[in-house]
Protein backbone atom coordinates (compact mmCIF):
# COMPACT_ATOMS: atom_id res chain seq x y z
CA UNK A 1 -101.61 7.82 -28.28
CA UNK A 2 -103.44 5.39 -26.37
CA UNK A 3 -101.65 3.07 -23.99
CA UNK A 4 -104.22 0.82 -23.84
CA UNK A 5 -103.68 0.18 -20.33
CA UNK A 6 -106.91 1.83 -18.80
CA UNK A 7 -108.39 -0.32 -16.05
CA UNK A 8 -105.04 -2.01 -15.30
CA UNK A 9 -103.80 -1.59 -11.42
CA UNK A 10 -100.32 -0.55 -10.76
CA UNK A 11 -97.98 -0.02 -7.48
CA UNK A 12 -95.83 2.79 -7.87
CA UNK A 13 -93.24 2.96 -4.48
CA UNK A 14 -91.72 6.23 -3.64
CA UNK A 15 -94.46 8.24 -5.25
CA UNK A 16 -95.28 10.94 -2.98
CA UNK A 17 -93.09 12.73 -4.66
CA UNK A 18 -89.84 13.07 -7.57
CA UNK A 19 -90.18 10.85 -10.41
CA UNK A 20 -92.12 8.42 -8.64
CA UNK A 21 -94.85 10.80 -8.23
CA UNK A 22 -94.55 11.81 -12.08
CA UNK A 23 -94.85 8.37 -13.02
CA UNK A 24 -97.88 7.59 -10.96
CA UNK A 25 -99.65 11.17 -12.58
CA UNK A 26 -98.75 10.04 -16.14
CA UNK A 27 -100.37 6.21 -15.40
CA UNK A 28 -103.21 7.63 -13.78
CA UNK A 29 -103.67 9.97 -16.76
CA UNK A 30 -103.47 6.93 -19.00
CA UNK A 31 -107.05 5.33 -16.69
CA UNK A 32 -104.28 3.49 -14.85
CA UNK A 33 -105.83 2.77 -10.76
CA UNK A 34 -102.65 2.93 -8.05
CA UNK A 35 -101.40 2.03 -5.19
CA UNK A 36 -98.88 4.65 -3.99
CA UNK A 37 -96.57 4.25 -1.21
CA UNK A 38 -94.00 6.05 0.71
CA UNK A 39 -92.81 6.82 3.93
CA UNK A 40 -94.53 10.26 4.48
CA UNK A 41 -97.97 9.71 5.26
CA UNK A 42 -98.99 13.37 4.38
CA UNK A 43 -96.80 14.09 1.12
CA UNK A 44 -98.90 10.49 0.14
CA UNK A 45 -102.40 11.86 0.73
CA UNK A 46 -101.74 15.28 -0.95
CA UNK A 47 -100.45 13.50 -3.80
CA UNK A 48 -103.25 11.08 -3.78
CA UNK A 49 -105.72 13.74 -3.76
CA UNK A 50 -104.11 15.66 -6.38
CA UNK A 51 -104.33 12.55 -8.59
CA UNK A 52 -108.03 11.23 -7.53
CA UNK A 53 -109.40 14.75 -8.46
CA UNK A 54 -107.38 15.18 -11.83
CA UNK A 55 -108.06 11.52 -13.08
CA UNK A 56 -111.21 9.31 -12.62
CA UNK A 57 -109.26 6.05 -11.45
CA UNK A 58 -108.72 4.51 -8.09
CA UNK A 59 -106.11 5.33 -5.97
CA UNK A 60 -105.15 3.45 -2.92
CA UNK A 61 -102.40 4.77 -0.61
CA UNK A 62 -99.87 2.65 1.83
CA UNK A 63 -97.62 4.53 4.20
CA UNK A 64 -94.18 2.77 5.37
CA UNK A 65 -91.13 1.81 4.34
CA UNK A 66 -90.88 -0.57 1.49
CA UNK A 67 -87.73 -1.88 1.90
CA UNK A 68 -89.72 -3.86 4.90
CA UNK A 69 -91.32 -7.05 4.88
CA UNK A 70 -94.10 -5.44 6.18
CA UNK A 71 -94.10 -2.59 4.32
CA UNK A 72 -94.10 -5.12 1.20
CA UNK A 73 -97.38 -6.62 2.58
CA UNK A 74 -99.34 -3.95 3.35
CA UNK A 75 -98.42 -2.48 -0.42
CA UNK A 76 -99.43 -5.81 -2.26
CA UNK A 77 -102.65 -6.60 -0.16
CA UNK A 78 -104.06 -2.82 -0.85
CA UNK A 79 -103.27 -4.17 -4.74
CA UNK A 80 -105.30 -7.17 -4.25
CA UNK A 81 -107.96 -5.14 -2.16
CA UNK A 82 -108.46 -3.44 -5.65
CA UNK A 83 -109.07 -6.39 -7.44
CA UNK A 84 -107.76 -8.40 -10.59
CA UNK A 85 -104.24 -8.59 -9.72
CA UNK A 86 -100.96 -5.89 -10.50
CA UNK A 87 -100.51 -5.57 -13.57
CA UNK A 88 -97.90 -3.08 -13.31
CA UNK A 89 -95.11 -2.42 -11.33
CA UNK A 90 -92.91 0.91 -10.89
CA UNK A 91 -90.08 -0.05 -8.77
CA UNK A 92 -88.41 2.83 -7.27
CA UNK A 93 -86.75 3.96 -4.15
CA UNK A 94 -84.26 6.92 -3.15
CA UNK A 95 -80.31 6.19 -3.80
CA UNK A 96 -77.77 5.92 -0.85
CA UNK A 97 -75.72 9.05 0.13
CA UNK A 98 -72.73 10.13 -1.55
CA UNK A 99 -69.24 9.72 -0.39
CA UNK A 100 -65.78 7.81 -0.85
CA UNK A 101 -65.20 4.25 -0.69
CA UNK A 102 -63.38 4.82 1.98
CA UNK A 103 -66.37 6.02 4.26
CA UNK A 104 -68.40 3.13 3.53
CA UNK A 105 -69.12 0.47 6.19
CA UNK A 106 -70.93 -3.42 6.14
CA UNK A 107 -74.09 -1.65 6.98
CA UNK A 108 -74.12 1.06 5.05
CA UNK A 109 -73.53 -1.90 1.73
CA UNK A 110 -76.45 -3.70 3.55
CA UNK A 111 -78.82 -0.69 3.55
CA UNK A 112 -78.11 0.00 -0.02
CA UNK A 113 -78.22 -3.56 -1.66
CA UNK A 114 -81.83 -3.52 0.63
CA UNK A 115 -83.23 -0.58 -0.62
CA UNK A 116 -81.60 -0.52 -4.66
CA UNK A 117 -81.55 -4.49 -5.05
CA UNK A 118 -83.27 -6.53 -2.81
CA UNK A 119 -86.45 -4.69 -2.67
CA UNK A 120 -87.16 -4.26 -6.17
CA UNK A 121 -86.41 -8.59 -6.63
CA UNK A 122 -89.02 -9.28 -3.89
CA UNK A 123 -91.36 -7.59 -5.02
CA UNK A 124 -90.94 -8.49 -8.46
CA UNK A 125 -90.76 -12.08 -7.49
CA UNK A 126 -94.60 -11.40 -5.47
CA UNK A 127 -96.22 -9.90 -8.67
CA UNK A 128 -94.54 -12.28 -11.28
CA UNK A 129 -96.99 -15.17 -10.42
CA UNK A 130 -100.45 -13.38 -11.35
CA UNK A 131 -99.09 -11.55 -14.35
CA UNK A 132 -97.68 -14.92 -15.53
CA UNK A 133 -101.16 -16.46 -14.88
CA UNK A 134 -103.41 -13.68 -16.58
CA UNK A 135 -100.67 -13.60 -19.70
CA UNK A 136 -99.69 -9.77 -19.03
CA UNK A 137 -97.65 -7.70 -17.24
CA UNK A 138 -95.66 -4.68 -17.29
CA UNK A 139 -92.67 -3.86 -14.30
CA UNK A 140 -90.46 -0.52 -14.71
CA UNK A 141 -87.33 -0.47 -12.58
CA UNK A 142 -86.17 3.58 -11.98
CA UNK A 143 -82.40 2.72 -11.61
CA UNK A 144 -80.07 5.32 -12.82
CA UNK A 145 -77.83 6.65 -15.31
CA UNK A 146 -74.96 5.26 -13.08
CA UNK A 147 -75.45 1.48 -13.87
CA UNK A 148 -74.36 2.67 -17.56
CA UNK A 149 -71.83 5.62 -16.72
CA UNK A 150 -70.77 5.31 -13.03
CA UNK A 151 -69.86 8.16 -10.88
CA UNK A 152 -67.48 7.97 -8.30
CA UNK A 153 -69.05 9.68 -5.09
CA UNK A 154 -72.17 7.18 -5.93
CA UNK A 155 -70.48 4.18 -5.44
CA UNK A 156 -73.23 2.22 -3.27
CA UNK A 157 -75.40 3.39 -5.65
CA UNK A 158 -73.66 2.27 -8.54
CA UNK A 159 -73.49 -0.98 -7.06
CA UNK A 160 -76.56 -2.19 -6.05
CA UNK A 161 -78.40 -0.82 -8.96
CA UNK A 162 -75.58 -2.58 -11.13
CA UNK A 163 -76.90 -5.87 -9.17
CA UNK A 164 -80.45 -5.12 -9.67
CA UNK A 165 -79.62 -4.61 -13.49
CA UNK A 166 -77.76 -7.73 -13.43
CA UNK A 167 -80.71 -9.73 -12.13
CA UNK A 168 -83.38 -7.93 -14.25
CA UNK A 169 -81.87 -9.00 -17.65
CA UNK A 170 -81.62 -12.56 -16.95
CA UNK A 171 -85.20 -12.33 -15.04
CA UNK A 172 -86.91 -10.41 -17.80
CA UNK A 173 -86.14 -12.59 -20.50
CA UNK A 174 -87.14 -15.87 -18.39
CA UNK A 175 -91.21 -14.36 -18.50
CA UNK A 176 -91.06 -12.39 -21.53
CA UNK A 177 -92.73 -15.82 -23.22
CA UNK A 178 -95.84 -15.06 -20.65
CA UNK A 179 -96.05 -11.90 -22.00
CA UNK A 180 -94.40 -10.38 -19.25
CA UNK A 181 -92.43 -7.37 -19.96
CA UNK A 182 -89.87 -5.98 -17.58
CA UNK A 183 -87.06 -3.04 -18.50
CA UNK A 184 -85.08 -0.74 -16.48
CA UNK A 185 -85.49 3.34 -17.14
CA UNK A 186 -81.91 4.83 -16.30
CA UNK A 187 -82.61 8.91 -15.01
CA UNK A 188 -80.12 11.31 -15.23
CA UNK A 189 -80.50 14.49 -13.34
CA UNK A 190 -83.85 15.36 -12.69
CA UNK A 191 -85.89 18.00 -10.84
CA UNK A 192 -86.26 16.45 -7.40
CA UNK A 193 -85.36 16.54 -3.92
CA UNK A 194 -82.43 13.75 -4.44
CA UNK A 195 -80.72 16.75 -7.36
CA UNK A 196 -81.08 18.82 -4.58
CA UNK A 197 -79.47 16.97 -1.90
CA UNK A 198 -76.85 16.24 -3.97
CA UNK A 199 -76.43 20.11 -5.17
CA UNK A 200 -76.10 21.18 -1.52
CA UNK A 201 -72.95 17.91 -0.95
CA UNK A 202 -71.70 20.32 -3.64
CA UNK A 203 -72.57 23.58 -1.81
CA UNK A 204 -71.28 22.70 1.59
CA UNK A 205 -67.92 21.10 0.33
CA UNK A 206 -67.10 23.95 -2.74
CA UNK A 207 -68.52 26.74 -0.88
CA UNK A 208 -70.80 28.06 -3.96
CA UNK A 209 -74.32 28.81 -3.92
CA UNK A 210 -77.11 26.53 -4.86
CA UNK A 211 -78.30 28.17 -7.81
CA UNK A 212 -74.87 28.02 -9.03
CA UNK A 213 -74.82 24.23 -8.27
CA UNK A 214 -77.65 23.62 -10.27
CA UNK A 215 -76.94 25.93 -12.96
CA UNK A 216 -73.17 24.02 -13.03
CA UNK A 217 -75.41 20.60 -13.40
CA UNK A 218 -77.71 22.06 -15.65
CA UNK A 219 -75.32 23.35 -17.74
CA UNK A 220 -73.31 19.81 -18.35
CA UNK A 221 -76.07 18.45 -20.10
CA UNK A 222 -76.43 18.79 -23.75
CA UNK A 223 -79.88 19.87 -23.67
CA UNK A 224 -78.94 22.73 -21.13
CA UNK A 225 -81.31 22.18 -18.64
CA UNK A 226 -82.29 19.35 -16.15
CA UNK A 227 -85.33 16.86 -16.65
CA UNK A 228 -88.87 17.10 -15.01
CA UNK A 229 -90.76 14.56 -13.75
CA UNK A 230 -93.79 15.02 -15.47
CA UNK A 231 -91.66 13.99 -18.88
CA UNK A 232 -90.00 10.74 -17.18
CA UNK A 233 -93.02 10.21 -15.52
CA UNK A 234 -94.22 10.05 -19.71
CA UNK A 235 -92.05 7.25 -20.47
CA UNK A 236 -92.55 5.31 -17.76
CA UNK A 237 -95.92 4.97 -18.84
CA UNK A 238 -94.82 4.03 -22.53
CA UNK A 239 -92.99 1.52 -20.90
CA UNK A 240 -95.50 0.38 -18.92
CA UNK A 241 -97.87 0.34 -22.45
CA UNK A 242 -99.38 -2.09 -24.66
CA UNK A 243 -96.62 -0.70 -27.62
CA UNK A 244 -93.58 -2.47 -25.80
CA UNK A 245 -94.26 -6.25 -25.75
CA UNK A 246 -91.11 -6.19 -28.06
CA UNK A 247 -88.76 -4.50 -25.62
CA UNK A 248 -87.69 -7.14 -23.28
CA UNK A 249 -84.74 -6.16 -20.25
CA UNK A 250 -83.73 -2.95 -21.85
CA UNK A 251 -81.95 -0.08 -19.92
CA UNK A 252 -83.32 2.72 -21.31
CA UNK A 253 -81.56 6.33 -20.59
CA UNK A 254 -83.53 9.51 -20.03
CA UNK A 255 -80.20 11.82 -19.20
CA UNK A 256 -80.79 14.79 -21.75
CA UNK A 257 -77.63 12.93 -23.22
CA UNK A 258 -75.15 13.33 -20.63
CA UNK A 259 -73.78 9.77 -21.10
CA UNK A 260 -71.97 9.91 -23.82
CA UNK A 261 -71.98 6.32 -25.37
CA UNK A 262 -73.24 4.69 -28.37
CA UNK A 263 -75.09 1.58 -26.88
């Protein structure tokens, strides 16, 4: 199918890597030109090499932390470098760490509603303008399963993505008439480094191994196995497509049907 979104310019954050880096390989696949950020200057380049020699598009990188106002700058002025404005936007950063309510502090609130919230709503509110202006525009929010099916050692997680959720379906259909198009895309567990951090929380406080941790987690999801991120990275770029003007603030699951809901 084609996507019909070659030549378009996107910013993918946290996409040295994970499901970031899966959506930015399934965009650039689709003649999509990037600008990939994230904190690890060298994970960046290898990924940005990997893409520029798989995929004749553009690929800018910015290394530094998003959740900054500088970070936010540098990422939307190497988008304008490129030319024509962003047209898409992959918001995505890594969750909090687990734990009780009970260990949770003002700060530690303050760094999650930064990273999981706040972030994602200023730089949506940067990009809105031009994709307003030029009639198009396409902005994915990686959230998580939890804003639909909580889980109780991810509470600052559950929370500020519940926030960001809250703001994205009153945003989205606000610019939808533009032909803006903004949706949230809800992962469940995944191969990446945050399934692994959480495996070894498991590890260190049950005393099993970590293929047993992951083969417990894999094994609690109907399909039997754990996603990839080449596959989310897949429906991001659907949702970033031409095919979606129709599917406005939508919280779409990709859990291998772990939440077990009807809506």
């Amino acid at each position: 199918m084609d996507l019909g979104i070659r030549g378009k310019t996107a910013i993918v954050c946290a996409s040295s890597k994970g499901l970031g880096k899966g959506c930015a390989q399934a965009l650039a696949e689709a003649g999509v030109n990037l600008v990939l950020n994230a904190r690890g200057a060298e994970a960046l380049e290898a990924t940005a090499h990997e893409i520029r020699s798989a995929h004749q598009v553009q690929v800018a990188t910015v290394a530094g932390d998003i959740t900054s106002d500088e970070g936010q700058a540098a990422v939307l002025a190497a988008a304008r470098e490129m030319g024509g404005g962003v047209d898409i936007l992959v918001n995505n950063a890594g969750g909090p760490p687990p734990g009780l309510w009970s260990d949770w502090e003002r700060e530690d609130w303050l760094k999650a509603l930064n990273s999981n919230m706040l972030t994602p709503i200023a730089l949506i509110k940067a990009v809105l303008p031009g994709m307003i202006e030029r009639k198009w525009g396409r902005i994915v929010n990686i959230t998580s399963q939890s804003v639909k099916s909580p889980i109780p050692v991810l509470g600052l997680s559950n929370a500020a993505r519940a926030g960001l959720t809250g703001y994205v379906a009153g945003t989205s259909r606000q610019v939808a008439q533009h032909g803006v198009v903004m949706n949230n895309l809800l992962p469940g567990a995944h191969d990446t480094d945050r399934i692994k951090s959480l495996n070894a929380a498991e590890v260190e406080k049950r005393g099993i191994t970590m293929d047993e941790a992951m083969a417990e987690r894999a094994n609690a999801v109907p399909t039997r196995r754990i996603g990839t991120p080449a596959e989310f990275g897949a429906t991001c770029a659907f949702m970033c497509s031409q095919h979606v003007g129709f599917m406005i603030g939508q919280n779409v699951l990709l859990d291998g049907g772990i939440g077990n809901t009807t809506m």
